[in-house]
C-alpha atoms as a PDB file:
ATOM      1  CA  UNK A   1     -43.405  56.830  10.671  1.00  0.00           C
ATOM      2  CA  UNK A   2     -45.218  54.082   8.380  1.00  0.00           C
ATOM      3  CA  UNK A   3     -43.028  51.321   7.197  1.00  0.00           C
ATOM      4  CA  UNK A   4     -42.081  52.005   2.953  1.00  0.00           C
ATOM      5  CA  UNK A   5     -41.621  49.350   0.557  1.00  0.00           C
ATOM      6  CA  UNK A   6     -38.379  47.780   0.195  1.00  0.00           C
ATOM      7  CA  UNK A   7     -36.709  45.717  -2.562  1.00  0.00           C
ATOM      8  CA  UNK A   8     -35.735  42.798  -2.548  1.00  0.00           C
ATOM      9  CA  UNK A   9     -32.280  44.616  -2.951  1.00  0.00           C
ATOM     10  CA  UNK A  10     -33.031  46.983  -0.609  1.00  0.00           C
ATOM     11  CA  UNK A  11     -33.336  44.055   2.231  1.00  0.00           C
ATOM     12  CA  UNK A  12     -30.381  41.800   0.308  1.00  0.00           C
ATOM     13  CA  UNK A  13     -27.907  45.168   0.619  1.00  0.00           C
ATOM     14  CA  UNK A  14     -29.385  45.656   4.519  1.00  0.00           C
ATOM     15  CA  UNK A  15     -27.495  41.935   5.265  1.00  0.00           C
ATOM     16  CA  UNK A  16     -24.266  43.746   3.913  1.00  0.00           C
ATOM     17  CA  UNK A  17     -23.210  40.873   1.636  1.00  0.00           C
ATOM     18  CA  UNK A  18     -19.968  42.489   1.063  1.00  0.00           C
ATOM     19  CA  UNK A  19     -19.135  40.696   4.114  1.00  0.00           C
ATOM     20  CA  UNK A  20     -20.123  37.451   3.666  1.00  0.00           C
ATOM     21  CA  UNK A  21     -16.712  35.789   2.007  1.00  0.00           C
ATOM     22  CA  UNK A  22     -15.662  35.652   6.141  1.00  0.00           C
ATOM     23  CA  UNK A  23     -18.484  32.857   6.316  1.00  0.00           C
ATOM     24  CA  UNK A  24     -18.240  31.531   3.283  1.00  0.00           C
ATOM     25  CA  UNK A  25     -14.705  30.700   2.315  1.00  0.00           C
ATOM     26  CA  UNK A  26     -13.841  29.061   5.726  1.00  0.00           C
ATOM     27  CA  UNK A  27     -16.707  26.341   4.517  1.00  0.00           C
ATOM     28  CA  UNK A  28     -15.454  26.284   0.651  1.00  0.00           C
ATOM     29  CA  UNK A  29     -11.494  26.492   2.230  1.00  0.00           C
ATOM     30  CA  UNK A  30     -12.237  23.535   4.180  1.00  0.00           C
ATOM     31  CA  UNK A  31     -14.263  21.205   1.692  1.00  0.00           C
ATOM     32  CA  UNK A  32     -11.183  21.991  -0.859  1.00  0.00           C
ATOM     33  CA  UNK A  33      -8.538  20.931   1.698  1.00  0.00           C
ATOM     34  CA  UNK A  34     -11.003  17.998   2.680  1.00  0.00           C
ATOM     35  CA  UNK A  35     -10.525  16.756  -0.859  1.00  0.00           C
ATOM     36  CA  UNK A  36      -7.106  17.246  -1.186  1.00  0.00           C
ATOM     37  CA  UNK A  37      -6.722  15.197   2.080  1.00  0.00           C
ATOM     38  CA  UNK A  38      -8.410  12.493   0.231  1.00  0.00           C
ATOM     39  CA  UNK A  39     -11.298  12.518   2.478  1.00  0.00           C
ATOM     40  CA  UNK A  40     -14.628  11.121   1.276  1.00  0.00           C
ATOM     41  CA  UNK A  41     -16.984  14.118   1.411  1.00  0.00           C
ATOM     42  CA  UNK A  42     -20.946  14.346   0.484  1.00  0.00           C
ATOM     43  CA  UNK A  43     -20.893  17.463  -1.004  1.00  0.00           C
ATOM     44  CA  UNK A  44     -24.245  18.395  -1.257  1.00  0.00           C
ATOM     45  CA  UNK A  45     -24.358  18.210   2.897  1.00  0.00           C
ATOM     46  CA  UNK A  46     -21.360  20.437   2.049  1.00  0.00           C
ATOM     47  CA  UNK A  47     -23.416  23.298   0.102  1.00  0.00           C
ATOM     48  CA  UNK A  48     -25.936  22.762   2.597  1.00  0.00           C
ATOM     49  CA  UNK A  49     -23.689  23.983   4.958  1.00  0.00           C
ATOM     50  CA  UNK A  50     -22.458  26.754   3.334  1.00  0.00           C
ATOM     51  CA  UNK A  51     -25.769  28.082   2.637  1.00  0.00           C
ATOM     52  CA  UNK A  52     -27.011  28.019   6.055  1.00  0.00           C
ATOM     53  CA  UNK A  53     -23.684  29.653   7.601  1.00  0.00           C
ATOM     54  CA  UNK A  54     -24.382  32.296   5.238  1.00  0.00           C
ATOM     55  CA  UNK A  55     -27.843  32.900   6.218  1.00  0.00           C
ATOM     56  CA  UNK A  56     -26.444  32.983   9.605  1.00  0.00           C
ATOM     57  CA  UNK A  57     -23.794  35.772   8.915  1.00  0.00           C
ATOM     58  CA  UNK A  58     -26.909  37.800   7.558  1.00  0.00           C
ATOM     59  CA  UNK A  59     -28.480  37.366  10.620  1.00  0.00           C
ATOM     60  CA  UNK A  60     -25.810  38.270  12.709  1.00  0.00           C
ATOM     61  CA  UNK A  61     -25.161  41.441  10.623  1.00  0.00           C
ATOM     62  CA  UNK A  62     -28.459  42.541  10.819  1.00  0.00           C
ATOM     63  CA  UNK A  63     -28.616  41.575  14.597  1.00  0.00           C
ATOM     64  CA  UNK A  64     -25.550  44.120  15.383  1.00  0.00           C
ATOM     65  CA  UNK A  65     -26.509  46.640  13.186  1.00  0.00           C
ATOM     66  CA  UNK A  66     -29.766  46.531  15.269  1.00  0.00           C
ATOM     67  CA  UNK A  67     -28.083  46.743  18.349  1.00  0.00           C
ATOM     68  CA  UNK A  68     -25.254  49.148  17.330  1.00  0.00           C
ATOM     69  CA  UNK A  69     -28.239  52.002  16.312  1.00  0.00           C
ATOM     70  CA  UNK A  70     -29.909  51.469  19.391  1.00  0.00           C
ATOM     71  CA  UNK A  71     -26.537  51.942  21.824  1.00  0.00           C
ATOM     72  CA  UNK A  72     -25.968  54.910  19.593  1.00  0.00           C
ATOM     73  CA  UNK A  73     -22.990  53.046  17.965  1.00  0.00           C
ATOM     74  CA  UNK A  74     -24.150  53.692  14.718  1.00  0.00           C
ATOM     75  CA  UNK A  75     -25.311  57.023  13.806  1.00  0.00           C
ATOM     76  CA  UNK A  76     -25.750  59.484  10.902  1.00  0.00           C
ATOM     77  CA  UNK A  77     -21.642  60.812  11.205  1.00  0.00           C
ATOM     78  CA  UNK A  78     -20.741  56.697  11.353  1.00  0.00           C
ATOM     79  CA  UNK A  79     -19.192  54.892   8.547  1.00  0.00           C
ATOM     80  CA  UNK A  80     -20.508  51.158   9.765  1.00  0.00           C
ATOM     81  CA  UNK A  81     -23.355  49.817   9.022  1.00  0.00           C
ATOM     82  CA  UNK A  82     -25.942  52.317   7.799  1.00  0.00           C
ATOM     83  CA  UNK A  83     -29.493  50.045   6.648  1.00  0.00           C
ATOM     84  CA  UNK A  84     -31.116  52.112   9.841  1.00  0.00           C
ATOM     85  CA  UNK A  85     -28.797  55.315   9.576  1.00  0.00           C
ATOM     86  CA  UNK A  86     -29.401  56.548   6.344  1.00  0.00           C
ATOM     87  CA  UNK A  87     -32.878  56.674   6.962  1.00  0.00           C
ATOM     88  CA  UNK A  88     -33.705  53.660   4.591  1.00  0.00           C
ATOM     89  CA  UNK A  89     -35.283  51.154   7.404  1.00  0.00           C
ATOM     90  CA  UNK A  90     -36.392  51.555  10.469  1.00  0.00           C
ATOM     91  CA  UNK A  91     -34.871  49.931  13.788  1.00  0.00           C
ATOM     92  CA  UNK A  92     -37.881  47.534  13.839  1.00  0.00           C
ATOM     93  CA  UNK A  93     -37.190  46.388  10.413  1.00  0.00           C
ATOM     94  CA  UNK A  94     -34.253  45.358  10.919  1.00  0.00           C
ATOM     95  CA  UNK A  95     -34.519  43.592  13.913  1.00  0.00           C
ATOM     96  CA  UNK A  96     -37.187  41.356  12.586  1.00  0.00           C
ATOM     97  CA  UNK A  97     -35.035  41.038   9.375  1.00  0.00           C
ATOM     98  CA  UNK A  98     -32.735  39.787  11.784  1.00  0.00           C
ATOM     99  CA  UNK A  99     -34.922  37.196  13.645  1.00  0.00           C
ATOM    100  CA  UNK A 100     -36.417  36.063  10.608  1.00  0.00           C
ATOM    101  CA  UNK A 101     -33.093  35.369   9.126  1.00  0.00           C
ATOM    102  CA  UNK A 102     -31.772  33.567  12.716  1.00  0.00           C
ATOM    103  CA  UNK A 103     -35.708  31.084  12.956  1.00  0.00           C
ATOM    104  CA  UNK A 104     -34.105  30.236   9.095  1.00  0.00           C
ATOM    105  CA  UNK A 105     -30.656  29.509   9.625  1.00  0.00           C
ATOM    106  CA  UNK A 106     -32.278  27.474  13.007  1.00  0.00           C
ATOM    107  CA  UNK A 107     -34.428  25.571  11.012  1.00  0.00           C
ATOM    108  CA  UNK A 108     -32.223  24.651   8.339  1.00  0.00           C
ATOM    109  CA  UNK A 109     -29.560  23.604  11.014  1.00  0.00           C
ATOM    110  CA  UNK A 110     -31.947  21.693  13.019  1.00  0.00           C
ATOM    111  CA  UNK A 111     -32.806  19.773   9.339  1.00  0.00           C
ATOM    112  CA  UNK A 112     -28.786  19.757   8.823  1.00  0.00           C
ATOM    113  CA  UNK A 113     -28.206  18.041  12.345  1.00  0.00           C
ATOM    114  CA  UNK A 114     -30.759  15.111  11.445  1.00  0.00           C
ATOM    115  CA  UNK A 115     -29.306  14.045   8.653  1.00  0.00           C
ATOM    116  CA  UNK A 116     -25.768  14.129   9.977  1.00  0.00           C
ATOM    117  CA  UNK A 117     -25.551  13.302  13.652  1.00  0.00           C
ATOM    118  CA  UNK A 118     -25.577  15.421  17.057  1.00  0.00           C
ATOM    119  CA  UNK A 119     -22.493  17.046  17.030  1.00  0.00           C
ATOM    120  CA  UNK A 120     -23.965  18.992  14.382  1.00  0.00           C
ATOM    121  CA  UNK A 121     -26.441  20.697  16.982  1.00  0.00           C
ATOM    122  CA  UNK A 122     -23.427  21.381  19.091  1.00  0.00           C
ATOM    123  CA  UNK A 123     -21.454  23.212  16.822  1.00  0.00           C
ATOM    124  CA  UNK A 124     -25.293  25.214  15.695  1.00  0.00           C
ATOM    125  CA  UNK A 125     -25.887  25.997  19.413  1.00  0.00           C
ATOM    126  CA  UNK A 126     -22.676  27.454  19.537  1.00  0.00           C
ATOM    127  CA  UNK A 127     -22.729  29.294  16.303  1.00  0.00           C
ATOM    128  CA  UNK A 128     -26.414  30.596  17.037  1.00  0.00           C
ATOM    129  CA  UNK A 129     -24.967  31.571  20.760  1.00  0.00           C
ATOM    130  CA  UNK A 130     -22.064  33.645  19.663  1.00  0.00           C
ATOM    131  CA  UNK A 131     -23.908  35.181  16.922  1.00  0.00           C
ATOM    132  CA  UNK A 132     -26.613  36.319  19.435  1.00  0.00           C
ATOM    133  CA  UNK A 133     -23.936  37.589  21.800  1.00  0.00           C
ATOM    134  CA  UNK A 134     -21.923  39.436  19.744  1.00  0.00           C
ATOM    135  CA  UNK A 135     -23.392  42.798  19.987  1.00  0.00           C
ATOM    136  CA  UNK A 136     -22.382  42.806  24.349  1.00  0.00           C
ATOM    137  CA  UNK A 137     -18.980  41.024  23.546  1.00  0.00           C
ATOM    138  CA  UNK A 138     -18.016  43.397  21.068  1.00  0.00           C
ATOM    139  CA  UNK A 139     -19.384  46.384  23.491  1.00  0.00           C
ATOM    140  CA  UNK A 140     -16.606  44.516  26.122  1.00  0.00           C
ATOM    141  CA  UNK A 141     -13.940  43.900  23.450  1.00  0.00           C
ATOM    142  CA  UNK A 142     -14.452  40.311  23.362  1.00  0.00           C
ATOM    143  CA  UNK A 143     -15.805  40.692  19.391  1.00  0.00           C
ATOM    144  CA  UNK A 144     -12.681  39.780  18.332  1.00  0.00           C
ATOM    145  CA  UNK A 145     -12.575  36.567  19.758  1.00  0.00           C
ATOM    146  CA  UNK A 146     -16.100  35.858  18.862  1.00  0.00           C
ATOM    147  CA  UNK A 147     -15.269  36.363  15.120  1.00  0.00           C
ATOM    148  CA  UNK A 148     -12.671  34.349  15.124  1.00  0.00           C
ATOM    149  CA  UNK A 149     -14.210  31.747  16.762  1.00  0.00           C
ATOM    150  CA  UNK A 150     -17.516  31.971  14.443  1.00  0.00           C
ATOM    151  CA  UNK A 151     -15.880  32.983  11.571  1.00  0.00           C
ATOM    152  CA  UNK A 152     -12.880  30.158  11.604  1.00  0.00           C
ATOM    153  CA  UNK A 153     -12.531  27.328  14.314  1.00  0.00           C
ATOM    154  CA  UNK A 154     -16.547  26.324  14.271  1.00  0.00           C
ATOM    155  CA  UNK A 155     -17.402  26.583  10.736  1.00  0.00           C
ATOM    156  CA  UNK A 156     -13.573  24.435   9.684  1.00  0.00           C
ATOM    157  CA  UNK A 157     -14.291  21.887  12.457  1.00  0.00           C
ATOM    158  CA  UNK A 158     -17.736  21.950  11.847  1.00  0.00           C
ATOM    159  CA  UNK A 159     -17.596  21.405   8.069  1.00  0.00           C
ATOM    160  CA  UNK A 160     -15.153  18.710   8.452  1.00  0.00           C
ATOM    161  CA  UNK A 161     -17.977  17.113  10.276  1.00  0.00           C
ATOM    162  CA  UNK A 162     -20.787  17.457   8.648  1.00  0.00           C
ATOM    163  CA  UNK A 163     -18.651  16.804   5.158  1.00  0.00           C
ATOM    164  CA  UNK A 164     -17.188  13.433   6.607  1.00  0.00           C
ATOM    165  CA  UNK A 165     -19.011  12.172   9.263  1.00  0.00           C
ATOM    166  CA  UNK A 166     -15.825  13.354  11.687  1.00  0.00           C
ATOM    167  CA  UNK A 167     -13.879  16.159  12.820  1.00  0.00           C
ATOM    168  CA  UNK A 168     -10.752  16.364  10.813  1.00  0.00           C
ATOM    169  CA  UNK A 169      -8.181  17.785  12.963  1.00  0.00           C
ATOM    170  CA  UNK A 170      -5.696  17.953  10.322  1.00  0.00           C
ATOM    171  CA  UNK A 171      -8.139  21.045   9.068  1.00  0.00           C
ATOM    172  CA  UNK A 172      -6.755  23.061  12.092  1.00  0.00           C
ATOM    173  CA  UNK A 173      -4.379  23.970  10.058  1.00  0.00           C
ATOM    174  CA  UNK A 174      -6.659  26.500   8.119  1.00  0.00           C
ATOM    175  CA  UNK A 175      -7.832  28.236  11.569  1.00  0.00           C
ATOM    176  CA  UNK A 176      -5.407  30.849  11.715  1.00  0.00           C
ATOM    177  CA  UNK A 177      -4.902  31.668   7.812  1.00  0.00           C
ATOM    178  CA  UNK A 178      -8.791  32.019   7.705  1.00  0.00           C
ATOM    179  CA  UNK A 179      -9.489  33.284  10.575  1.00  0.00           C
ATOM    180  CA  UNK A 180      -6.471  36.070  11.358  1.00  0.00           C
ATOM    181  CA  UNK A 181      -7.794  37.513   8.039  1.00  0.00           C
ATOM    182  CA  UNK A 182     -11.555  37.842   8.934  1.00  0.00           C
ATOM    183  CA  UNK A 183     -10.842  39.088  12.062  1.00  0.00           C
ATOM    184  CA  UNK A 184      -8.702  41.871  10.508  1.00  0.00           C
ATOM    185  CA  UNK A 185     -11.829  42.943   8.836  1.00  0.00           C
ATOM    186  CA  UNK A 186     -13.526  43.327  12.332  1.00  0.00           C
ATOM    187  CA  UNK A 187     -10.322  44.954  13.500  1.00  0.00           C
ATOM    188  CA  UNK A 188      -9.595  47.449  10.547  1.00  0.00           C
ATOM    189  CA  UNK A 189     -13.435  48.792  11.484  1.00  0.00           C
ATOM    190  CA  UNK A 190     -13.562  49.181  15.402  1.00  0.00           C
ATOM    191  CA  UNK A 191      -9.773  50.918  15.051  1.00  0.00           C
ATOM    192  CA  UNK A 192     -11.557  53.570  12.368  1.00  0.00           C
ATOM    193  CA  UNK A 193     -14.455  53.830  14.608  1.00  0.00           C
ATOM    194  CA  UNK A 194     -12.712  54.401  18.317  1.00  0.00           C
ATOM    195  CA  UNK A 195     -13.784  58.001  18.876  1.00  0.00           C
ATOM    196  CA  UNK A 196     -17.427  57.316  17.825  1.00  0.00           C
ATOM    197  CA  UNK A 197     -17.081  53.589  19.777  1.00  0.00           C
ATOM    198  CA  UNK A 198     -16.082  55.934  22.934  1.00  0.00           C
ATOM    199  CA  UNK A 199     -18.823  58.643  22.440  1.00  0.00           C
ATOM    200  CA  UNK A 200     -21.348  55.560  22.723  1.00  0.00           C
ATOM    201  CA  UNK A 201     -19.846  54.239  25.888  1.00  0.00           C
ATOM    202  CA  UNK A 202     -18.516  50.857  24.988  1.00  0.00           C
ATOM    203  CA  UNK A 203     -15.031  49.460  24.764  1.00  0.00           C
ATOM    204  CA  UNK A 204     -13.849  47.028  21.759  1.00  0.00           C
ATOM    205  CA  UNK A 205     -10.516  45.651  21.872  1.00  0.00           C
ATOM    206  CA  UNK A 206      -8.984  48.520  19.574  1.00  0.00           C
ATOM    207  CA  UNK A 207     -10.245  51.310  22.164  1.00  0.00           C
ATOM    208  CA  UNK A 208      -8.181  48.756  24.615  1.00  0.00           C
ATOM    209  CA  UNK A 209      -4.939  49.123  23.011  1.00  0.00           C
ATOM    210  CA  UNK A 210      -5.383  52.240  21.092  1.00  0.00           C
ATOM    211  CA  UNK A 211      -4.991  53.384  17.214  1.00  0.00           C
ATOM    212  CA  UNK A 212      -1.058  52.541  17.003  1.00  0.00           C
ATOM    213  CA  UNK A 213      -0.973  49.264  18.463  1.00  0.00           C
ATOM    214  CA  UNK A 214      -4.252  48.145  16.753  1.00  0.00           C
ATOM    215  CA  UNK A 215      -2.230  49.088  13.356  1.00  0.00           C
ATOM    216  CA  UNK A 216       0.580  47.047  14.321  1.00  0.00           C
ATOM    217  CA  UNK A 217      -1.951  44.286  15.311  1.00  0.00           C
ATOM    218  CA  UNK A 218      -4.048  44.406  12.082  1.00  0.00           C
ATOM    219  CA  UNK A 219      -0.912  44.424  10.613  1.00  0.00           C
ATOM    220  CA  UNK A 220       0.034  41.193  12.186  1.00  0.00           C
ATOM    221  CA  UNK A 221      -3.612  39.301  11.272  1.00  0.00           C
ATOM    222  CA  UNK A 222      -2.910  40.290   7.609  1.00  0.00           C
ATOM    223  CA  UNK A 223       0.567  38.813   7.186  1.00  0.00           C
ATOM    224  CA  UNK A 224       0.623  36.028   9.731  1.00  0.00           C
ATOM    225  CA  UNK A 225      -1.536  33.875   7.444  1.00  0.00           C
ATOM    226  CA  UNK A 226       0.757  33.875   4.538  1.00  0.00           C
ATOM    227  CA  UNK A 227       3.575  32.821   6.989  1.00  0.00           C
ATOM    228  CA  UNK A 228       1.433  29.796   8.487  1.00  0.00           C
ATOM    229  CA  UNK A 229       0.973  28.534   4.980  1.00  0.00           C
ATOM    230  CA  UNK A 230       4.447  28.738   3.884  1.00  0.00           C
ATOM    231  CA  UNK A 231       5.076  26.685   7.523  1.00  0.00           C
ATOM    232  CA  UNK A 232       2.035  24.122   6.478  1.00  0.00           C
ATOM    233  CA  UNK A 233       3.441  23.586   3.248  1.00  0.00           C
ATOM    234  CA  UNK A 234       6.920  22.827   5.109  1.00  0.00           C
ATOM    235  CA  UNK A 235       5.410  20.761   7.457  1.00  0.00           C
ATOM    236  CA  UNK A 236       3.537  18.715   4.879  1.00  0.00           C
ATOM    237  CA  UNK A 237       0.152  19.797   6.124  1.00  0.00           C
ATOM    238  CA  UNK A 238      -0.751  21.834   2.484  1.00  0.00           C
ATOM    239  CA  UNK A 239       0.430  20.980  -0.489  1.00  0.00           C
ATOM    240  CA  UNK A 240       3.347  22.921  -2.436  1.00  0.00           C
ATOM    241  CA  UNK A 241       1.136  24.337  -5.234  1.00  0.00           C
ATOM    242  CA  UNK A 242      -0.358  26.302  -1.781  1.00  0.00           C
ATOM    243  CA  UNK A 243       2.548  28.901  -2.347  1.00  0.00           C
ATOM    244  CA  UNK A 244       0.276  30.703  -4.831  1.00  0.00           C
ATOM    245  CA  UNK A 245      -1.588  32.406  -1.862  1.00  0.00           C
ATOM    246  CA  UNK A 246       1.245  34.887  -2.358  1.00  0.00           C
ATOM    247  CA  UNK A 247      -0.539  36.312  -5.095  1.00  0.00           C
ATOM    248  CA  UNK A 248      -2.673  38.139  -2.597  1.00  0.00           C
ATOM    249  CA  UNK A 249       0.365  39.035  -1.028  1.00  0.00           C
ATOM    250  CA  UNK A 250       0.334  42.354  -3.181  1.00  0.00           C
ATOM    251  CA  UNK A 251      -3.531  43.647  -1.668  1.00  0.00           C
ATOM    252  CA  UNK A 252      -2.584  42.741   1.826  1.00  0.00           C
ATOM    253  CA  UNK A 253       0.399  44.661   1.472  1.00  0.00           C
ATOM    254  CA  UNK A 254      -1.774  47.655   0.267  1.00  0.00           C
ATOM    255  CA  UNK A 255      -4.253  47.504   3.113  1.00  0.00           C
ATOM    256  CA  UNK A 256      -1.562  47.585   5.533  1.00  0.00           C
ATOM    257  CA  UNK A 257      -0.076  50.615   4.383  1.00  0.00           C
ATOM    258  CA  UNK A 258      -3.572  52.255   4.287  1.00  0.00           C
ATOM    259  CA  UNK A 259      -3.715  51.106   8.087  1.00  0.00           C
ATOM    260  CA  UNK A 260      -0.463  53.146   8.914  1.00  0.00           C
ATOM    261  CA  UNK A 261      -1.884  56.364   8.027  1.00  0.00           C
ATOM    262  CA  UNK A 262      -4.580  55.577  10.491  1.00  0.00           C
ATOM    263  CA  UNK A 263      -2.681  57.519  13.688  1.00  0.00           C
ATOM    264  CA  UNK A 264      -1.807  60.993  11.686  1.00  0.00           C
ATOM    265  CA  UNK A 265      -4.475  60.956   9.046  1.00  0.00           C
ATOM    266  CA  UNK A 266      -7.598  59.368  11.011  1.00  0.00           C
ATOM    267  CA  UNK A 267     -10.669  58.008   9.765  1.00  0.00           C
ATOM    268  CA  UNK A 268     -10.257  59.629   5.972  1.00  0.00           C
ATOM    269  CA  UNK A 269      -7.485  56.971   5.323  1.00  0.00           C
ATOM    270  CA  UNK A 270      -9.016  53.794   6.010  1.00  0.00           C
ATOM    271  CA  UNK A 271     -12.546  54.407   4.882  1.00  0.00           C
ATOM    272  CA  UNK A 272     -12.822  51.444   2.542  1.00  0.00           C
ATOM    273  CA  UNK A 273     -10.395  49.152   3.899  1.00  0.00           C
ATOM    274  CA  UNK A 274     -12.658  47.065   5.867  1.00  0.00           C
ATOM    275  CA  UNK A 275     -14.406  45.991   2.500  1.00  0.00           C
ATOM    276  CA  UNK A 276     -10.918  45.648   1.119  1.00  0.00           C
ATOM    277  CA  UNK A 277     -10.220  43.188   3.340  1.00  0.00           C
ATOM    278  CA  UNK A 278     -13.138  41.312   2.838  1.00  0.00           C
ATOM    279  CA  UNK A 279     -11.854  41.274  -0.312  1.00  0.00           C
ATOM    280  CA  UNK A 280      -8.403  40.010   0.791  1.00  0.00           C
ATOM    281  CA  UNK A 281     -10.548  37.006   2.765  1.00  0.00           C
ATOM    282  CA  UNK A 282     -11.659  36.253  -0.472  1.00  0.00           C
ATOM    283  CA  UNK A 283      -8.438  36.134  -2.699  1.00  0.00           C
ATOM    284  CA  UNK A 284      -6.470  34.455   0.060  1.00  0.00           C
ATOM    285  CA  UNK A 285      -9.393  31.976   0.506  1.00  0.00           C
ATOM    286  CA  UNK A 286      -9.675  30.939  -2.891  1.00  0.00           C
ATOM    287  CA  UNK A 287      -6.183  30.659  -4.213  1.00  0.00           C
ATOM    288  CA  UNK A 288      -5.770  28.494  -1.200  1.00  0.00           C
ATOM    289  CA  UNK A 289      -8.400  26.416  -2.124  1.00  0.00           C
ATOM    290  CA  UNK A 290      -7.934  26.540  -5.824  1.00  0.00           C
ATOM    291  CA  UNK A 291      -4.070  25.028  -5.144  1.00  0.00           C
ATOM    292  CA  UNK A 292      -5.530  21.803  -3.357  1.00  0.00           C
ATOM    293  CA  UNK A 293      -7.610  21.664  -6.080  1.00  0.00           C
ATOM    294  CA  UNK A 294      -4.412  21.918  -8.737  1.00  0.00           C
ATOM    295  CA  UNK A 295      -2.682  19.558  -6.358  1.00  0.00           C
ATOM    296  CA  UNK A 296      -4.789  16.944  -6.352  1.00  0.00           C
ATOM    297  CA  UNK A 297      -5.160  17.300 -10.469  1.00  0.00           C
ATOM    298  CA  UNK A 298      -1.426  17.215 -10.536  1.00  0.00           C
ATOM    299  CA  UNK A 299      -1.178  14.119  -8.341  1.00  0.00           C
ATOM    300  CA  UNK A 300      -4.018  12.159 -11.081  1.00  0.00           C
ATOM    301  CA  UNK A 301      -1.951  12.969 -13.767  1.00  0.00           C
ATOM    302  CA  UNK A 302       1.500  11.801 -12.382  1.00  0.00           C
END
């Protein structure tokens, strides 16, 4: 079949961008709380950062949707990722979307790491690594750890790097709030999608501990974050103002109960909720950074 002419949209929609607040708001989370911790930051190495992590995500969404068609992951009946599906690219398209996107997001590191030191390569290599592996880790329910180890602990540490010329290990603290939450959007999917998941012969983590338990667990990566920040701000490690993360409180609460239905009422009742808690990731994300922001207005003015 010949190759028709896309869009730009067409090609921007194929990186589902809905996604992208799980790359992006560990990078703006950390450069707030960076700033609060009265850090000295060079913020444009800071957007430069965030723009190349998010050409990265694109890269990596294209990469699995590439590889999910052609296990027969993704088909015509699926709900995931549908760029090749629905008939709109073809399988070659979006692999070279893909590889185009990755040879970017290289480049732009490799640029990144000479202007701020080695480690910088490091935490790339790693990045590029996991993002290239994901696809056979997710088929062997390791995706979940390689989300929340691309999607939290290497773009926190790594921005607190490139930001400051060091790894801040006080930014730890924003590992599991950030991270438990993008994972849950991983999570919410591969529990929706466990019969087609089995009919294509691989095994993620929710096929491993089955629809209840992988309520219970998504459950868990929605609420736990809230509760780390209320500990942080206890512990001095976030400021008090941080308490307005409970805002979002009210959506998480929402997704969960769309998650319980998930064992009598199936698929029908949480079609939707993964992009819902993308846009939890990006509520949570931003009141959390907005209050270090307040803070450290607060602390000027007294």
């Amino acid at each position: 079949m010949k190759n028709k002419h896309h869009t730009f949209t067409a090609w921007f929609l194929a990186t589902r961008p809905w996604s992208f607040p799980a790359s992006t708001m560990p990078v703006v989370a950390t450069l707030a709380y960076l700033f609060w911790n009265g850090e000295s930051i060079n913020w444009l190495i800071g957007l430069w950062t965030l723009v190349t992590i998010i050409v990265f995500h694109a890269a990596g969404n294209t990469w699995s949707d590439y590889f999910d068609f052609k296990k027969g992951v993704d088909r015509e009946d699926t709900v995931g990722g549908t760029s090749i599906t629905s008939g709109e690219f073809q399988p070659k398209e979006i692999k070279n979307l893909a590889i185009c996107l990755l040879v970017l997001a290289v480049v732009s590191g490799l640029a990144l790491t000479f202007c701020t030191g080695l480690p910088t390569l490091y935490f790339g290599l790693a990045g590029c690594a996991l993002t290239l592996l994901y696809p056979q880790l997710k088929y062997h329910a390791l995706g979940d750890l390689d989300i929340f180890l691309t999607y939290s602990v290497l773009p926190i540490l790594g921005t607190s790097y490139v930001a400051t010329g060091s790894i801040v290990e006080k930014a730890l603290w924003l590992v599991l709030p950030i991270g438990l939450i993008t994972v849950g959007i991983l999570h919410v999917n591969n529990a929706r999608d466990i019969e087609h998941d089995t009919r294509a012969g691989i095994k993620t983590f929710a096929m491993l501990i089955g629809k209840r338990a992988s309520v219970y667990i998504y459950i868990a990566e929605l609420i736990l974050p809230f509760i780390t920040v209320i500990v942080a701000i206890l512990c001095k490690a976030m400021p008090v103002v941080a308490v307005i993360v409970l805002i979002a409180l009210k959506p998480a609460i929402d997704n969960c109960r769309a998650m319980l239905k998930l064992p009598t009422e199936g698929l029908k009742a949480v079609i939707g909720v993964d992009e819902n808690t993308a846009k939890l990731q990006l509520m949570f994300s931003l009141l959390l950074s907005l209050s270090m922001l307040i803070s450290v207005l607060i602390e000027s003015i007294l």
